[in-house]
C-alpha atoms as a PDB file:
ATOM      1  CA  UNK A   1      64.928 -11.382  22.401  1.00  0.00           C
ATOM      2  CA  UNK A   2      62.175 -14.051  24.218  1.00  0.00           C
ATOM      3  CA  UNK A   3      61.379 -11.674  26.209  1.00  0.00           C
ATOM      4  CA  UNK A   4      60.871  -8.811  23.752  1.00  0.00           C
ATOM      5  CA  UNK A   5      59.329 -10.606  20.376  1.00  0.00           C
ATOM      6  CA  UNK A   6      57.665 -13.559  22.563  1.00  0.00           C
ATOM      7  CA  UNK A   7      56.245 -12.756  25.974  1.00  0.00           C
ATOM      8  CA  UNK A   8      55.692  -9.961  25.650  1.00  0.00           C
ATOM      9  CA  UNK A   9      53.557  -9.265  22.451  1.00  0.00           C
ATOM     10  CA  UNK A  10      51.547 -12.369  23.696  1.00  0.00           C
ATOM     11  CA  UNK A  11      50.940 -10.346  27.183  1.00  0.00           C
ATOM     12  CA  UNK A  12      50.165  -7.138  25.484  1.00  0.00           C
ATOM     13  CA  UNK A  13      49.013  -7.589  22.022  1.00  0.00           C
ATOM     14  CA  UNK A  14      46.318  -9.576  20.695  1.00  0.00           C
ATOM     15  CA  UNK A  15      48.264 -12.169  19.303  1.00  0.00           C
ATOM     16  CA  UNK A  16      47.477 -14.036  22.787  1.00  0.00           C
ATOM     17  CA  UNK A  17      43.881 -14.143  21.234  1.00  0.00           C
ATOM     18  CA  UNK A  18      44.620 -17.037  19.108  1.00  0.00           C
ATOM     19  CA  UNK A  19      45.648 -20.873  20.437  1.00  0.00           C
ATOM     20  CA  UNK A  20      47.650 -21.332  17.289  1.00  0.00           C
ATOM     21  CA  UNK A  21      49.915 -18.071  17.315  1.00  0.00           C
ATOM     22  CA  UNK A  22      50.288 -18.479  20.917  1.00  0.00           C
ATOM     23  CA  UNK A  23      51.003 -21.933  21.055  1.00  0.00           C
ATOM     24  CA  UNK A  24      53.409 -21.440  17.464  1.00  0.00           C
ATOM     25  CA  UNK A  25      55.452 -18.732  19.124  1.00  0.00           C
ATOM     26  CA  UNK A  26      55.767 -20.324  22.740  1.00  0.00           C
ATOM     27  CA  UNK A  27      56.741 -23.509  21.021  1.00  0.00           C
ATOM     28  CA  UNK A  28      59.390 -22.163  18.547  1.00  0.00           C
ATOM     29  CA  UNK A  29      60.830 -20.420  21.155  1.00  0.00           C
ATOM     30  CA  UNK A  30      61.006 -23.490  23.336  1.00  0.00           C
ATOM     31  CA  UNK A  31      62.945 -25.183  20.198  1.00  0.00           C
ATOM     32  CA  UNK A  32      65.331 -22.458  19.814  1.00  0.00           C
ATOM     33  CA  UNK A  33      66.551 -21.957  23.601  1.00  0.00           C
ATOM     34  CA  UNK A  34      66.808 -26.123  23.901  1.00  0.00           C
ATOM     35  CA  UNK A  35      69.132 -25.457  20.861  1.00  0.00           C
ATOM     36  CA  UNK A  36      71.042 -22.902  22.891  1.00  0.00           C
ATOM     37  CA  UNK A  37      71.538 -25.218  26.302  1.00  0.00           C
ATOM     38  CA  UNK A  38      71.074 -29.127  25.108  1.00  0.00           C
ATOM     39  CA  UNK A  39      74.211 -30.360  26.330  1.00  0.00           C
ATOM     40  CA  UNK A  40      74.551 -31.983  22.442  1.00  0.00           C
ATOM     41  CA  UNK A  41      75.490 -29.565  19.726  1.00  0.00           C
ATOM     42  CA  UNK A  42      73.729 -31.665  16.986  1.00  0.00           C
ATOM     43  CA  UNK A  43      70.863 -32.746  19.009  1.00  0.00           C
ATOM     44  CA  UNK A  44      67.850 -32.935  16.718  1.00  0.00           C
ATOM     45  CA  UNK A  45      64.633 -30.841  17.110  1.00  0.00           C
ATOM     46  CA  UNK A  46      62.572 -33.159  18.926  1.00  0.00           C
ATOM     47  CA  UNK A  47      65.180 -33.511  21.682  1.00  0.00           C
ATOM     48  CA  UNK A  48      65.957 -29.809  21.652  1.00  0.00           C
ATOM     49  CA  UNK A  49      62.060 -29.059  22.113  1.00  0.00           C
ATOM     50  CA  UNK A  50      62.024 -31.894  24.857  1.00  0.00           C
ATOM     51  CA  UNK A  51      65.242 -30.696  26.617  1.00  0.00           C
ATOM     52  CA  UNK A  52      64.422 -26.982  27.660  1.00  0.00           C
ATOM     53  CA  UNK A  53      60.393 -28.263  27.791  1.00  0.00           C
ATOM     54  CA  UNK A  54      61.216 -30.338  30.830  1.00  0.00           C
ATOM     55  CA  UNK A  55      62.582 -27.198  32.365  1.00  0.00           C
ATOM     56  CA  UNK A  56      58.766 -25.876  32.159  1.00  0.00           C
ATOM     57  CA  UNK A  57      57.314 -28.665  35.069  1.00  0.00           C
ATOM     58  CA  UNK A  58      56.867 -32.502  35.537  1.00  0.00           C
ATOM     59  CA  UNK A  59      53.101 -32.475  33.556  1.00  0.00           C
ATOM     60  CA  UNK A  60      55.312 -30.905  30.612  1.00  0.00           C
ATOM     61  CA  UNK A  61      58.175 -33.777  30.904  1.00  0.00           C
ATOM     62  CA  UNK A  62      55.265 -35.965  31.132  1.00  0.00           C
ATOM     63  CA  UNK A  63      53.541 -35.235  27.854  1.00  0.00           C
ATOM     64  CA  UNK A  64      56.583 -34.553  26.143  1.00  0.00           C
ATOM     65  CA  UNK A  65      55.767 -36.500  22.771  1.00  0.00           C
ATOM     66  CA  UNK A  66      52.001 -35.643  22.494  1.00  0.00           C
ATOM     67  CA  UNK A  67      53.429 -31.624  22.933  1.00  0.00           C
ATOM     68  CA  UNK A  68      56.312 -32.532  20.256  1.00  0.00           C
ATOM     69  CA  UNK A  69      53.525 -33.641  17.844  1.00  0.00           C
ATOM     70  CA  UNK A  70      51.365 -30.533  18.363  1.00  0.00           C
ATOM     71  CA  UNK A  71      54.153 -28.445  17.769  1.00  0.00           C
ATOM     72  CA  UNK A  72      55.301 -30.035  14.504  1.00  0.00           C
ATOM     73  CA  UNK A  73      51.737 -30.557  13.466  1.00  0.00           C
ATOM     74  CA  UNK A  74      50.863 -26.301  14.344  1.00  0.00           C
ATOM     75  CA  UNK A  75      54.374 -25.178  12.901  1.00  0.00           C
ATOM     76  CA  UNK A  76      54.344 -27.321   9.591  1.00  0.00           C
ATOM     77  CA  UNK A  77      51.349 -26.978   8.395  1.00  0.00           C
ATOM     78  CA  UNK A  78      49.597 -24.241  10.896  1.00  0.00           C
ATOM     79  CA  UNK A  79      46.618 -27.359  11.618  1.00  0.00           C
ATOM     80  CA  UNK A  80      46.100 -28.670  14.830  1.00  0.00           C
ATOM     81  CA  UNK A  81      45.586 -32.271  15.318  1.00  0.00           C
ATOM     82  CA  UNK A  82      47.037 -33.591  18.600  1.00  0.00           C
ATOM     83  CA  UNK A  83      44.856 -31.604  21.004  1.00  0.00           C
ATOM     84  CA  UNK A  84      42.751 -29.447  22.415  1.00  0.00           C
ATOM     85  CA  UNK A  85      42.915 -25.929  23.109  1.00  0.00           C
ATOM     86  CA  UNK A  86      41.389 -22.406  24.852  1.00  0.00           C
ATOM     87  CA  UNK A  87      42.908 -18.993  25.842  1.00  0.00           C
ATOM     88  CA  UNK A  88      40.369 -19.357  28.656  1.00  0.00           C
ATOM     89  CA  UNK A  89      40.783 -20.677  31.810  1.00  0.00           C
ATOM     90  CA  UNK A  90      37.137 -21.420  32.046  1.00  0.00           C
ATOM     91  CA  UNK A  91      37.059 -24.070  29.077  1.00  0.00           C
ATOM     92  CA  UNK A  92      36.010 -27.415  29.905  1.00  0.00           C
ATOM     93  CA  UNK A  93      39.181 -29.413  30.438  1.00  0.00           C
ATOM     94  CA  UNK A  94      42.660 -28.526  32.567  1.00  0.00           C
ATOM     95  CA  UNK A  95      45.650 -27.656  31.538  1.00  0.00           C
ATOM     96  CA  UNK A  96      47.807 -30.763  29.784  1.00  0.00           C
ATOM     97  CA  UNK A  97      44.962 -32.928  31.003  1.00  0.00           C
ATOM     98  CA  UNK A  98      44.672 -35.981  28.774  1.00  0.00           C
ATOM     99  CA  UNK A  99      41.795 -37.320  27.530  1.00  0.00           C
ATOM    100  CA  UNK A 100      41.213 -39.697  24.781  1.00  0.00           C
ATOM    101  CA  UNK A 101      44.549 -39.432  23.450  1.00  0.00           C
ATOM    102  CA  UNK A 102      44.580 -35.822  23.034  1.00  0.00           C
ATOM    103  CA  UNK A 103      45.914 -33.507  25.226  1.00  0.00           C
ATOM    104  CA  UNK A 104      44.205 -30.324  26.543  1.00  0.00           C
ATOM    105  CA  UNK A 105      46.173 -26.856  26.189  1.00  0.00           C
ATOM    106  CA  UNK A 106      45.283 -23.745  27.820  1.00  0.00           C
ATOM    107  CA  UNK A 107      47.231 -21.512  26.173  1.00  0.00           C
ATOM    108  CA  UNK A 108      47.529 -18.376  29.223  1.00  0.00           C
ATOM    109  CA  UNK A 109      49.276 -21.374  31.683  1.00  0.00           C
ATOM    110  CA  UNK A 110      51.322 -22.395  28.656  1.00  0.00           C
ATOM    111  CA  UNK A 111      52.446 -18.975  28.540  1.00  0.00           C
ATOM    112  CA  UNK A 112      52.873 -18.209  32.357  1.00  0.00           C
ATOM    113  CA  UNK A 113      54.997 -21.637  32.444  1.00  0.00           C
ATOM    114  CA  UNK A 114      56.961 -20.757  29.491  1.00  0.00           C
ATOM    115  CA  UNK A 115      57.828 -17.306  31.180  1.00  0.00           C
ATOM    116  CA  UNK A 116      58.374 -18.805  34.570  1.00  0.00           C
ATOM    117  CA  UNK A 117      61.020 -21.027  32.806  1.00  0.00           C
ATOM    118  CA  UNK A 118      62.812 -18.587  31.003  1.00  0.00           C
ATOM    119  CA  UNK A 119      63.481 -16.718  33.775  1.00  0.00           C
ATOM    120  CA  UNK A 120      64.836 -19.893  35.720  1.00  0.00           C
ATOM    121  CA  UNK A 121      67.169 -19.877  32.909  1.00  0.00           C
ATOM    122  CA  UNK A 122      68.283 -16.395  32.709  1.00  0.00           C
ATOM    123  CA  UNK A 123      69.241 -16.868  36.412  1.00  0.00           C
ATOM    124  CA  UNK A 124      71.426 -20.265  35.716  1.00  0.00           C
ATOM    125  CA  UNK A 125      72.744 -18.125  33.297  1.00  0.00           C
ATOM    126  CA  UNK A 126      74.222 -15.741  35.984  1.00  0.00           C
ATOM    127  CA  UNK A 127      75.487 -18.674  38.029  1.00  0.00           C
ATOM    128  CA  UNK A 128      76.654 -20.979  35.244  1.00  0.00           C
ATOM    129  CA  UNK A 129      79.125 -19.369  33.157  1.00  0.00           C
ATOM    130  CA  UNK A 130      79.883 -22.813  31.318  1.00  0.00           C
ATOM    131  CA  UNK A 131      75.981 -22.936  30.360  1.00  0.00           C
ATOM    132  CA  UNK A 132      76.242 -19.165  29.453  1.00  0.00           C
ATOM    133  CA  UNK A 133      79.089 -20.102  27.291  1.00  0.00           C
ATOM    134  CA  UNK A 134      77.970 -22.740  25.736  1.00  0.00           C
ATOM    135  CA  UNK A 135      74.265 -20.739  24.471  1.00  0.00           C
ATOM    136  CA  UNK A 136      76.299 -18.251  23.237  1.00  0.00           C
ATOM    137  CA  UNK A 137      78.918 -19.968  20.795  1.00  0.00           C
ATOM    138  CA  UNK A 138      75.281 -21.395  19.423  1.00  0.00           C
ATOM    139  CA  UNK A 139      73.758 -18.260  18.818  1.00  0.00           C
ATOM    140  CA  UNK A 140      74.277 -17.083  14.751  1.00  0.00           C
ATOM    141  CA  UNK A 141      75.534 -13.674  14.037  1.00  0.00           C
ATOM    142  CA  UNK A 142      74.804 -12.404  10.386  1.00  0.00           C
ATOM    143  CA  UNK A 143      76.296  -9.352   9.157  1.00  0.00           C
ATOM    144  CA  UNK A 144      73.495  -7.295   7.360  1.00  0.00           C
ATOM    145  CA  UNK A 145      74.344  -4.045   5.032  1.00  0.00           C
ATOM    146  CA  UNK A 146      72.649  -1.173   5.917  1.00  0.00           C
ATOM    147  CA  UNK A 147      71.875  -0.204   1.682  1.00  0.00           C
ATOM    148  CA  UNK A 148      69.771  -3.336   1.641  1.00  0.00           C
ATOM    149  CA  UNK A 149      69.848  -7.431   0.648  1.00  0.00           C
ATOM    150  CA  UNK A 150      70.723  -6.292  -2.973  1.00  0.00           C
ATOM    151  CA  UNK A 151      72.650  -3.168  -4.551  1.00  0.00           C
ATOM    152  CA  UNK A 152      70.292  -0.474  -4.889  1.00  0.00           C
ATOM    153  CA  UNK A 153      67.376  -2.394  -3.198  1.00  0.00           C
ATOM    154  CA  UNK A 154      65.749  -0.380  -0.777  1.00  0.00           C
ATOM    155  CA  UNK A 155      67.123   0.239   2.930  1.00  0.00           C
ATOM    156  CA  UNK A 156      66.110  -2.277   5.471  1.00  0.00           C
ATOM    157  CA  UNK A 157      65.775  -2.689   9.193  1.00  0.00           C
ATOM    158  CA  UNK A 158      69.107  -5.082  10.748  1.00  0.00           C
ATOM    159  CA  UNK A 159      67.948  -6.663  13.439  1.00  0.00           C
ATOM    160  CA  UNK A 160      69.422  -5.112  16.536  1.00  0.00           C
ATOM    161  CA  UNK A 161      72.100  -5.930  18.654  1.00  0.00           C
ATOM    162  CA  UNK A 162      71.381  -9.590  20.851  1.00  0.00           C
ATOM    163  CA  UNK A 163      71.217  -9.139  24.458  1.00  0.00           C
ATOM    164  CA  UNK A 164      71.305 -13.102  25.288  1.00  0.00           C
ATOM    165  CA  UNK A 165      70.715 -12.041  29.085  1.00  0.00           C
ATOM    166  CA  UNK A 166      69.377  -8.567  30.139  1.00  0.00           C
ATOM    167  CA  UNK A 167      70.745  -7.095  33.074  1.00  0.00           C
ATOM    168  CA  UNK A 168      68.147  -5.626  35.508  1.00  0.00           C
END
């Protein structure tokens, strides 16, 4: 599902041209799979975000609180006021460099080390069936009726099936 409503419309569609989107979907995503593999089933947000962002590099670890603010800040209330950011590699500023408090986001490495991460996982997976496990009892299953949400609403689309890890 990452790989299929996350990477890769920000590879291939336009959505990569904007910070925010980007930067919303990478780190909503980076909530939901710290949900799926934080070794506490109850863990708040904050340490869900934290727990899989760690898994992205050192710098990420690093800035782990000024990231945790951008995200609530961008997700809440779709305003960014924790840092700075460009789709562009040739901005001024590098990537999670920090400068006057505020960190500096380049949105294409933020991708690239979100992706890079993910597919760490989705190899632990293979070799750690008690991490495997444990993502999947978290996952939520809803049973959808094909007629529609009400009685003689119109038909919608169920979401399909979850593949948690592809096979290749």
């Amino acid at each position: 599902m990452i790989r299929r409503h996350v990477i890769e419309p920000l590879e291939t569609t336009g959505v990569h041209e904007s910070c925010f989107a980007a930067a919303m979907l990478i780190f909503s995503s980076v909530d939901g799979l710290g949900m799926l593999i934080h070794s506490d089933s109850n863990a708040h947000p904050g340490a869900r975000f934290k727990c899989f962002l760690m898994r992205m590099g050192q710098k990420y670890a690093a800035l782990d609180e000024q990231l945790w603010k951008l995200r609530c800040s961008l997700v809440h209330s779709a305003m960014n006021v924790a840092c700075f950011m460009s789709k562009t590699d040739d901005a001024r500023g590098e990537h999670l460099e920090v400068s006057h408090d505020h960190v500096f986001v380049q949105t294409a490495l933020l991708l690239l080390d979100f992706k890079t991460a993910v597919e760490h996982l989705e190899a632990e997976f293979r070799t750690d069936s008690s991490l495997l496990e444990r993502a999947e009892s978290r996952l939520e299953w809803a049973e959808i009726q094909r007629s529609g949400w009400r009685d003689g609403g119109p038909p919608t689309t169920p979401p399909p099936g979850i593949h948690f890890v592809a096979e290749r």
